[in-house]
N, C-alpha and C. Protein backbone atom coordinates (compact mmCIF):
# COMPACT_ATOMS: atom_id res chain seq x y z
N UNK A 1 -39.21 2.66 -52.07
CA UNK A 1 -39.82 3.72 -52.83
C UNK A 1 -39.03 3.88 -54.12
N UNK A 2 -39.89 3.83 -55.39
CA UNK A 2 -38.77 4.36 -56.51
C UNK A 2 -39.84 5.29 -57.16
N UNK A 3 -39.10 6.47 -57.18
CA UNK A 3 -39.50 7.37 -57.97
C UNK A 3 -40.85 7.92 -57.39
N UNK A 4 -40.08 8.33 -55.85
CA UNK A 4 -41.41 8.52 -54.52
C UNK A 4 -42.74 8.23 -54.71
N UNK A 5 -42.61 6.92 -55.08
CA UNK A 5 -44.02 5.85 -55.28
C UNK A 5 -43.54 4.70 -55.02
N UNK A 6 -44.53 4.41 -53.59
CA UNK A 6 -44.40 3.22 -53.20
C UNK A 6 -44.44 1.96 -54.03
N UNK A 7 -43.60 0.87 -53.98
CA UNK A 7 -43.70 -0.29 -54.75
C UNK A 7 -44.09 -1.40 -53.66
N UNK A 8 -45.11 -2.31 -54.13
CA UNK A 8 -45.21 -3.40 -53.81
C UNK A 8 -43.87 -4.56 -53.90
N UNK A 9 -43.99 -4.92 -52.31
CA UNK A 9 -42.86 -5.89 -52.04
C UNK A 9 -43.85 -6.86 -51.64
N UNK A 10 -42.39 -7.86 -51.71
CA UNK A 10 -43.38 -9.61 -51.57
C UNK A 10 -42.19 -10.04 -50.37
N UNK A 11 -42.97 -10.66 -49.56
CA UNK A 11 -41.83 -11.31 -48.74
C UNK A 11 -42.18 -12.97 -48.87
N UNK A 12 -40.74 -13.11 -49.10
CA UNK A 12 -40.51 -14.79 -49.43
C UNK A 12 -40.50 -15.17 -47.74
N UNK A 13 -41.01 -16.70 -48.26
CA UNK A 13 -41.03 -17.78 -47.13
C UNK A 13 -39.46 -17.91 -46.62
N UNK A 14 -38.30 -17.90 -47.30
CA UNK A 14 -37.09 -18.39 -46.88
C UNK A 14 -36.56 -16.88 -45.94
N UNK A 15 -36.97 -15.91 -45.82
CA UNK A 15 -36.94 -14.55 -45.95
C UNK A 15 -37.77 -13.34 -45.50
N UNK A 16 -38.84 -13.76 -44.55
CA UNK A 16 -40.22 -12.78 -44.19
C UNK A 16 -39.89 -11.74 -43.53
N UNK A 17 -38.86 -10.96 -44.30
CA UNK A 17 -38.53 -9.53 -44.05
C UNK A 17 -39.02 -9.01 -45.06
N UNK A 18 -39.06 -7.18 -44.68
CA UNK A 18 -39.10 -6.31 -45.90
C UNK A 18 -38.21 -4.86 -44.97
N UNK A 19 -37.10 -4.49 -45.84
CA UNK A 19 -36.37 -3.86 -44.79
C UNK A 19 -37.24 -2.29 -45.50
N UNK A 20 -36.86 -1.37 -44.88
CA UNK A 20 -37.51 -0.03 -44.90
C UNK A 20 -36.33 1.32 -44.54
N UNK A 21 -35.52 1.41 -45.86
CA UNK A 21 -34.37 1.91 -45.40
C UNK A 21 -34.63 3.78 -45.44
N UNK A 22 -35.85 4.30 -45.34
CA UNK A 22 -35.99 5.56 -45.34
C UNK A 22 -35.81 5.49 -44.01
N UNK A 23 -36.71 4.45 -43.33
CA UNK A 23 -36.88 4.35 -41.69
C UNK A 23 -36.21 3.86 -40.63
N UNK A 24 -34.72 2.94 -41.53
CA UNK A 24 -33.80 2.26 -40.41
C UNK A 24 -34.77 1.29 -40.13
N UNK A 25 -35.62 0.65 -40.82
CA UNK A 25 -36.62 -0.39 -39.88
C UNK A 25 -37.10 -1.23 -41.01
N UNK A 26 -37.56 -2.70 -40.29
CA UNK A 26 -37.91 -3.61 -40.76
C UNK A 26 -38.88 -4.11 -40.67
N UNK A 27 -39.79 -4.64 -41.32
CA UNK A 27 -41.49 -5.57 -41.06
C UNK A 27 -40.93 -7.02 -41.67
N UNK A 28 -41.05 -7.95 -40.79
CA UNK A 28 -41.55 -9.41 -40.81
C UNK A 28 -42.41 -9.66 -40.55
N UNK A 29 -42.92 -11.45 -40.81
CA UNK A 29 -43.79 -11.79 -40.31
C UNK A 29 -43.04 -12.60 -38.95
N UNK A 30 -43.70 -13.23 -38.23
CA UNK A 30 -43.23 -13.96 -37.29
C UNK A 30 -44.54 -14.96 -36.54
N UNK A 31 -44.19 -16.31 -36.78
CA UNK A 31 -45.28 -17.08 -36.27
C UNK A 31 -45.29 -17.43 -35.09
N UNK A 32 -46.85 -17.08 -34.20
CA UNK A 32 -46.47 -17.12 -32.48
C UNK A 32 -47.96 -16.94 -32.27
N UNK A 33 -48.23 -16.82 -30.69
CA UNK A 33 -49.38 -17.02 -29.86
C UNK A 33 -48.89 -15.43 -29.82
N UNK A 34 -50.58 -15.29 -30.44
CA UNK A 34 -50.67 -13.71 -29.51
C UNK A 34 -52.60 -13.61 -29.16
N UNK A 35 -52.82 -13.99 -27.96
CA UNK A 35 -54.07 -13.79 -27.27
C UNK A 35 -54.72 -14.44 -27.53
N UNK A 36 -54.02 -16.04 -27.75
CA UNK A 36 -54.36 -17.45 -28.00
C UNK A 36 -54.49 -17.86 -29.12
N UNK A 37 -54.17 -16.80 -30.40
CA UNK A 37 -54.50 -16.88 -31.43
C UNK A 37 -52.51 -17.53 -32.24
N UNK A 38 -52.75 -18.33 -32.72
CA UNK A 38 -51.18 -18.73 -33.82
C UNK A 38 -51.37 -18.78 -34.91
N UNK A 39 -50.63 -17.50 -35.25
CA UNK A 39 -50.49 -17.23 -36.97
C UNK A 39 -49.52 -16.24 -37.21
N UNK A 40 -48.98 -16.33 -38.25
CA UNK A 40 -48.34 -15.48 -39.15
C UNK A 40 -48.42 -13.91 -38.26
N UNK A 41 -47.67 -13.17 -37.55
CA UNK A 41 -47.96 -11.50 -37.19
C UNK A 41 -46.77 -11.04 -37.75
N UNK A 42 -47.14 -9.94 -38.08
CA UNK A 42 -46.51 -8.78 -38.25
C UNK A 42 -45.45 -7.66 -37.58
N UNK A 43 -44.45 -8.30 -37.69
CA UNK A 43 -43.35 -7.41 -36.42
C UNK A 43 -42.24 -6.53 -36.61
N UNK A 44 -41.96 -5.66 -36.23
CA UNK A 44 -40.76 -4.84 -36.80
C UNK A 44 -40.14 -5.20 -35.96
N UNK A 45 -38.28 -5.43 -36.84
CA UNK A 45 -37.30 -6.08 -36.91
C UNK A 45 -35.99 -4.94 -37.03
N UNK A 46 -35.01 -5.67 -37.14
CA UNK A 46 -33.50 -4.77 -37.53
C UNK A 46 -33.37 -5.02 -38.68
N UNK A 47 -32.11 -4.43 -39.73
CA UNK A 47 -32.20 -5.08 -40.66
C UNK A 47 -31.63 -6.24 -41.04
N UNK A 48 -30.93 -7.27 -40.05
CA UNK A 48 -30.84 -7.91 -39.96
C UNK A 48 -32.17 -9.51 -40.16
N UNK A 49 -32.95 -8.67 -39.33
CA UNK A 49 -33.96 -9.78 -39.37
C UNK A 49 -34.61 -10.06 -37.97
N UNK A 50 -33.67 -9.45 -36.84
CA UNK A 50 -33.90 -9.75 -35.80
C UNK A 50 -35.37 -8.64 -34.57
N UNK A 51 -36.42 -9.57 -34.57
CA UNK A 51 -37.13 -8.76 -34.46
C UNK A 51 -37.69 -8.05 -33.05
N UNK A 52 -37.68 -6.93 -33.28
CA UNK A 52 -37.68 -6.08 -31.52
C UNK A 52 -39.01 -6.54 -30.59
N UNK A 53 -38.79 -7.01 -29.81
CA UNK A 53 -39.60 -7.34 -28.46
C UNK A 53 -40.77 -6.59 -28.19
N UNK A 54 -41.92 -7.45 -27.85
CA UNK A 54 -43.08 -6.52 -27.43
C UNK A 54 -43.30 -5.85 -26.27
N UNK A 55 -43.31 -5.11 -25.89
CA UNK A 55 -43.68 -4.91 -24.09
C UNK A 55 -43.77 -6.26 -23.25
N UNK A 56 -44.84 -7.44 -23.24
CA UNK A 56 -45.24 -8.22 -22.90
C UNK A 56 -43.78 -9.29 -22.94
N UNK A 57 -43.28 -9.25 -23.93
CA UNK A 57 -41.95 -10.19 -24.14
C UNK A 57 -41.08 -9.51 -23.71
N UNK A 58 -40.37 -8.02 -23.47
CA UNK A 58 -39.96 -7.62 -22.80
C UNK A 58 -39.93 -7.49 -21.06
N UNK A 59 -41.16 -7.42 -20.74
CA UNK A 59 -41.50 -7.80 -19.30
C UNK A 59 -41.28 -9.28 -18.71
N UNK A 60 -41.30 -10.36 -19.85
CA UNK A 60 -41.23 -11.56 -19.13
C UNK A 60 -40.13 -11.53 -19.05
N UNK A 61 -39.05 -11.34 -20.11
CA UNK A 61 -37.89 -11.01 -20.15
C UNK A 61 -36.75 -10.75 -19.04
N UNK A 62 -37.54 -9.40 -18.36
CA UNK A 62 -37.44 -9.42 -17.02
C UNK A 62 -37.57 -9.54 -16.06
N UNK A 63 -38.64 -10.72 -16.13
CA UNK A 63 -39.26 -11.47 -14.84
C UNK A 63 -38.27 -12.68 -14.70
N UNK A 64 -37.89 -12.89 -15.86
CA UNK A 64 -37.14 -14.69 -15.88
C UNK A 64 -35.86 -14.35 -15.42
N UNK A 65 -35.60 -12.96 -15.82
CA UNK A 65 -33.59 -12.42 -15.39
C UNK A 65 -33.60 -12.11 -13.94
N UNK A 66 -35.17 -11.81 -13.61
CA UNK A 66 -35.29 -11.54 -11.71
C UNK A 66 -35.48 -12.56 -10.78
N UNK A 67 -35.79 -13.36 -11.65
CA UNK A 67 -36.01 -14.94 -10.94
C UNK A 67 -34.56 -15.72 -11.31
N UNK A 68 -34.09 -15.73 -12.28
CA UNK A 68 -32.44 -16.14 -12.28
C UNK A 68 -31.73 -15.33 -11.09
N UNK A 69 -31.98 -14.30 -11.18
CA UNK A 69 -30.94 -13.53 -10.29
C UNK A 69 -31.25 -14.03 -8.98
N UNK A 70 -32.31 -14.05 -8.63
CA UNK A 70 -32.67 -14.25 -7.42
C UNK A 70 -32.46 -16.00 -7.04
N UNK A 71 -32.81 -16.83 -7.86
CA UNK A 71 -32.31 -18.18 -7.66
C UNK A 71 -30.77 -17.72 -7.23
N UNK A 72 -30.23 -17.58 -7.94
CA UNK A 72 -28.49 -17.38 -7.88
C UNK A 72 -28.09 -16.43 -6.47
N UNK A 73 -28.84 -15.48 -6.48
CA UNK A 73 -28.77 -15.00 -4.62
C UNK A 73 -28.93 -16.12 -3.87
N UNK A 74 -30.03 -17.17 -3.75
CA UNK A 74 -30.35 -17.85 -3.11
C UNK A 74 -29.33 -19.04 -2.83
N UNK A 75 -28.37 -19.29 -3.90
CA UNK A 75 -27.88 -20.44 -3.79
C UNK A 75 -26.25 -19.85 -3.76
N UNK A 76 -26.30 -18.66 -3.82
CA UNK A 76 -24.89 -17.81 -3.16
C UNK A 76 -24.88 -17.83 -1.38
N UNK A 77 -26.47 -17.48 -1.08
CA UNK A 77 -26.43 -17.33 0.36
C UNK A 77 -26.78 -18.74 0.98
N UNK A 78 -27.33 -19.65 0.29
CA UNK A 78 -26.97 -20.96 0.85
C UNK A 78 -25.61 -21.56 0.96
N UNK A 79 -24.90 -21.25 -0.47
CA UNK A 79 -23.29 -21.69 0.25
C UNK A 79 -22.76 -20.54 1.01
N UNK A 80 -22.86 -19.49 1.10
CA UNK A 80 -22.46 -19.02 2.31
C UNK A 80 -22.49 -19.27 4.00
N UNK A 81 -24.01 -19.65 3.75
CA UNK A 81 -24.37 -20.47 5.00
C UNK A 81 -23.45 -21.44 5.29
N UNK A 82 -23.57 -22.31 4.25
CA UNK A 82 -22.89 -23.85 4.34
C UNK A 82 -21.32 -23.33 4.76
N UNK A 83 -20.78 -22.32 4.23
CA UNK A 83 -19.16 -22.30 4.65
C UNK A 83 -19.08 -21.95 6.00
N UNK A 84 -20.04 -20.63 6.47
CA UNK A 84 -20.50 -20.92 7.82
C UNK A 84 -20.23 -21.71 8.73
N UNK A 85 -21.43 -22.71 8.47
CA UNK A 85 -21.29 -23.75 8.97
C UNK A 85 -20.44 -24.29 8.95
N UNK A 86 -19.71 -25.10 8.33
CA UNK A 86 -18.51 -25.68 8.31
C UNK A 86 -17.48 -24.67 9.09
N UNK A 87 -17.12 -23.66 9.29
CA UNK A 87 -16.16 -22.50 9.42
C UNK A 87 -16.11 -22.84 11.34
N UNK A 88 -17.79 -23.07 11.82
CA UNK A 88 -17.90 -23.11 13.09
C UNK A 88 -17.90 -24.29 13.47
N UNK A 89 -18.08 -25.23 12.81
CA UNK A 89 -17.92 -26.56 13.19
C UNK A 89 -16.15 -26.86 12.98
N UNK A 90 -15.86 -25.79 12.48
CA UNK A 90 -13.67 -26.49 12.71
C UNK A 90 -13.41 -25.60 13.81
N UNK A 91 -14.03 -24.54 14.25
CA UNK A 91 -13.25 -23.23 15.52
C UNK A 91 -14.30 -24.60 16.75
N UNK A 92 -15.45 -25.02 16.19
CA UNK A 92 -15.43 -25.91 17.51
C UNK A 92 -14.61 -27.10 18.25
N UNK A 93 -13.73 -27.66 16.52
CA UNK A 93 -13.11 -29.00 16.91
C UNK A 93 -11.99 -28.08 16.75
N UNK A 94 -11.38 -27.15 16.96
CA UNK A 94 -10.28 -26.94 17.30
C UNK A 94 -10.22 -26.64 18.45
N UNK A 95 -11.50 -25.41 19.27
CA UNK A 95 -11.46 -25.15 20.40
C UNK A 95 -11.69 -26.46 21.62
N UNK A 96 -11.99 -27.91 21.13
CA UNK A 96 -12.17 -28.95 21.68
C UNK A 96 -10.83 -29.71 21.60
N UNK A 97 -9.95 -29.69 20.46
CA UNK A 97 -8.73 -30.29 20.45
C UNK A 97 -7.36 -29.24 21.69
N UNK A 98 -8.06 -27.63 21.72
CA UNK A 98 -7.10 -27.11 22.73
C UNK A 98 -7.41 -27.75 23.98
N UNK A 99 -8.85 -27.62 24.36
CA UNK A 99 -9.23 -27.65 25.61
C UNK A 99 -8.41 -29.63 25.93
N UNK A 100 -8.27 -31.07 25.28
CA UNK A 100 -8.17 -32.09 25.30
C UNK A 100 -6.17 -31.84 25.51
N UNK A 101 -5.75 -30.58 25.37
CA UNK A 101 -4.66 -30.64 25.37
C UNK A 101 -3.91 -29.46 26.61
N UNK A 102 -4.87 -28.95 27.05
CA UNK A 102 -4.80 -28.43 28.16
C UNK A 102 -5.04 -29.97 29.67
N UNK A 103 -5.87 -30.39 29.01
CA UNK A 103 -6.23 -31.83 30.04
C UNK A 103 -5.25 -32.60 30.11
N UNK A 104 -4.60 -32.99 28.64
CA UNK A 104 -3.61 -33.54 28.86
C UNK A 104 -2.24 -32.79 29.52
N UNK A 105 -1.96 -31.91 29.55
CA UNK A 105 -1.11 -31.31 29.69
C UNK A 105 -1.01 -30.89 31.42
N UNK A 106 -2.53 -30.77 31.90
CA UNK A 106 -2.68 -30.71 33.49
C UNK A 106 -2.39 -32.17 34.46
N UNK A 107 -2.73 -33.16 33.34
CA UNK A 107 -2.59 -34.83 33.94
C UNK A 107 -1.12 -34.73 34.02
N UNK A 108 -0.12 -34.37 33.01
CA UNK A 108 1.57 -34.46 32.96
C UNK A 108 1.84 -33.42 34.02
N UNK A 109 0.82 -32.62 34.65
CA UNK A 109 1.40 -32.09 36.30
C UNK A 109 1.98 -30.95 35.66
N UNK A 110 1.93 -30.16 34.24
CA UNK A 110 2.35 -28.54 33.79
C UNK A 110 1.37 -27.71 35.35
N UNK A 111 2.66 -26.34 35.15
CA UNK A 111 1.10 -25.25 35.53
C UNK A 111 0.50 -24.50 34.99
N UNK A 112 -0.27 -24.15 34.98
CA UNK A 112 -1.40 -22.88 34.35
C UNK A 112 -0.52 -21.98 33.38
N UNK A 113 0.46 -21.58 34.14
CA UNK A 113 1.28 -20.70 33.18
C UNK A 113 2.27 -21.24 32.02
N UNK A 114 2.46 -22.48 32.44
CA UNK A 114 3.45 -22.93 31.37
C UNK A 114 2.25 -23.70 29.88
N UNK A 115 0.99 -24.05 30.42
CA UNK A 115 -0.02 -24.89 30.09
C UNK A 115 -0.33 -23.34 29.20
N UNK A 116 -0.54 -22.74 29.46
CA UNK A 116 -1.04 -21.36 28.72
C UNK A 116 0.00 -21.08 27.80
N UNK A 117 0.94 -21.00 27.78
CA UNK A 117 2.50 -20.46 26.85
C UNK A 117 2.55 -21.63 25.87
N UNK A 118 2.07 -22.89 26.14
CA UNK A 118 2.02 -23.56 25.21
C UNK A 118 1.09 -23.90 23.97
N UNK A 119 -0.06 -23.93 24.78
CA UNK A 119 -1.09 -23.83 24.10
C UNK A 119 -1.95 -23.14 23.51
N UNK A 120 -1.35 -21.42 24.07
CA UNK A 120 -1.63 -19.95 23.09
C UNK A 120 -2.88 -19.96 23.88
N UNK A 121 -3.08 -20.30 24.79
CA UNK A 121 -4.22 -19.75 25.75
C UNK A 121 -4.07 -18.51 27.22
N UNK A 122 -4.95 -18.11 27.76
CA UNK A 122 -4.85 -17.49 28.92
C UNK A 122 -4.73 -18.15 30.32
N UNK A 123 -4.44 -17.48 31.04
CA UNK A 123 -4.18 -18.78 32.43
C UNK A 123 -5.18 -18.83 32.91
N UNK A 124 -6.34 -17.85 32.48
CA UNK A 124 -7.66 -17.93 33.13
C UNK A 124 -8.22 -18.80 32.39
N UNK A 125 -8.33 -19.45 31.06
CA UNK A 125 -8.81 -20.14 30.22
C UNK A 125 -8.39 -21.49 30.41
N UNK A 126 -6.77 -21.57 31.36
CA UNK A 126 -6.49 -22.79 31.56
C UNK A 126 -7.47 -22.92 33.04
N UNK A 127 -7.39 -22.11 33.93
CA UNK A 127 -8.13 -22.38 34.93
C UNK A 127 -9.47 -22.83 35.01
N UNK A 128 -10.01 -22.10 34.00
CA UNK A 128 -11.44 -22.55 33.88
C UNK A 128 -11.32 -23.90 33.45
N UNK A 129 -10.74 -24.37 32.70
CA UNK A 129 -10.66 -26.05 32.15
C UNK A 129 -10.46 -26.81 33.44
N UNK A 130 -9.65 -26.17 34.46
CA UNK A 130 -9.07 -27.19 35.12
C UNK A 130 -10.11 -27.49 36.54
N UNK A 131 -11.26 -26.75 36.79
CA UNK A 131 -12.09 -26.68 37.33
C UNK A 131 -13.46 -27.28 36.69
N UNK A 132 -12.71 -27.95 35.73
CA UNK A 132 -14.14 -28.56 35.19
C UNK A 132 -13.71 -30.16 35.44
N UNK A 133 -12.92 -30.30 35.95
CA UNK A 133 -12.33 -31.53 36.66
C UNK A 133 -13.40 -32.16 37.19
């Protein structure tokens, strides 16, 4: 505005802003699909240049950050699984390396109680092994 009469502005090609400093706001153009149509629209911007989101671009916006997020849940709780897994497959080959050392340890003629003190087991836990004879 000069001399509270609007002036005609031109916006250059290198440049398709026009900033609007009564209003803190900006009009560009910006070339894009809007309702199948591509051309030149009309968008308010910062004064930077950078121009504010439509509802519609805002919503996808947050469809793509809910589907990231959610991929990334998905592949958090798949390696969780997987450590899982793995976690129970070593308490199995360990609980298989005690029990192979309770066996051995009943063949060398130990008893229950000394077989237990060694191997951080119960004497009922050795008993049960030794009945699986």
């Amino acid at each position: 505005m000069v001399d509270d009469c609007y002036q005609e502005q031109h916006i250059s090609p290198g440049n398709p802003h026009i900033w609007i400093p009564e209003l803190n706001l900006g009009l560009g153009l910006r070339t894009e699909a809007f309702r199948g149509i591509v051309q030149p629209w009309l968008r308010w911007c910062d004064e930077i240049g950078n121009f504010f989101p439509t509802p519609t671009e805002t919503a996808n916006a947050i469809a793509e950050l809910a589907q990231t997020q959610a991929a990334d849940a998905q592949a958090q709780a798949a390696d969780a699984q997987a450590k899982t897994t793995d976690a129970q497959a070593q308490v199995e080959a360990l609980q298989q390396q005690q029990i192979q050392s309770v066996l051995k340890l009943l063949e060398l003629g130990l008893e229950a109680k000394q077989i237990a003190e060694i191997v951080w087991v119960t004497i009922a836990e050795v008993t049960a092994i030794q009945t699986t004879l």
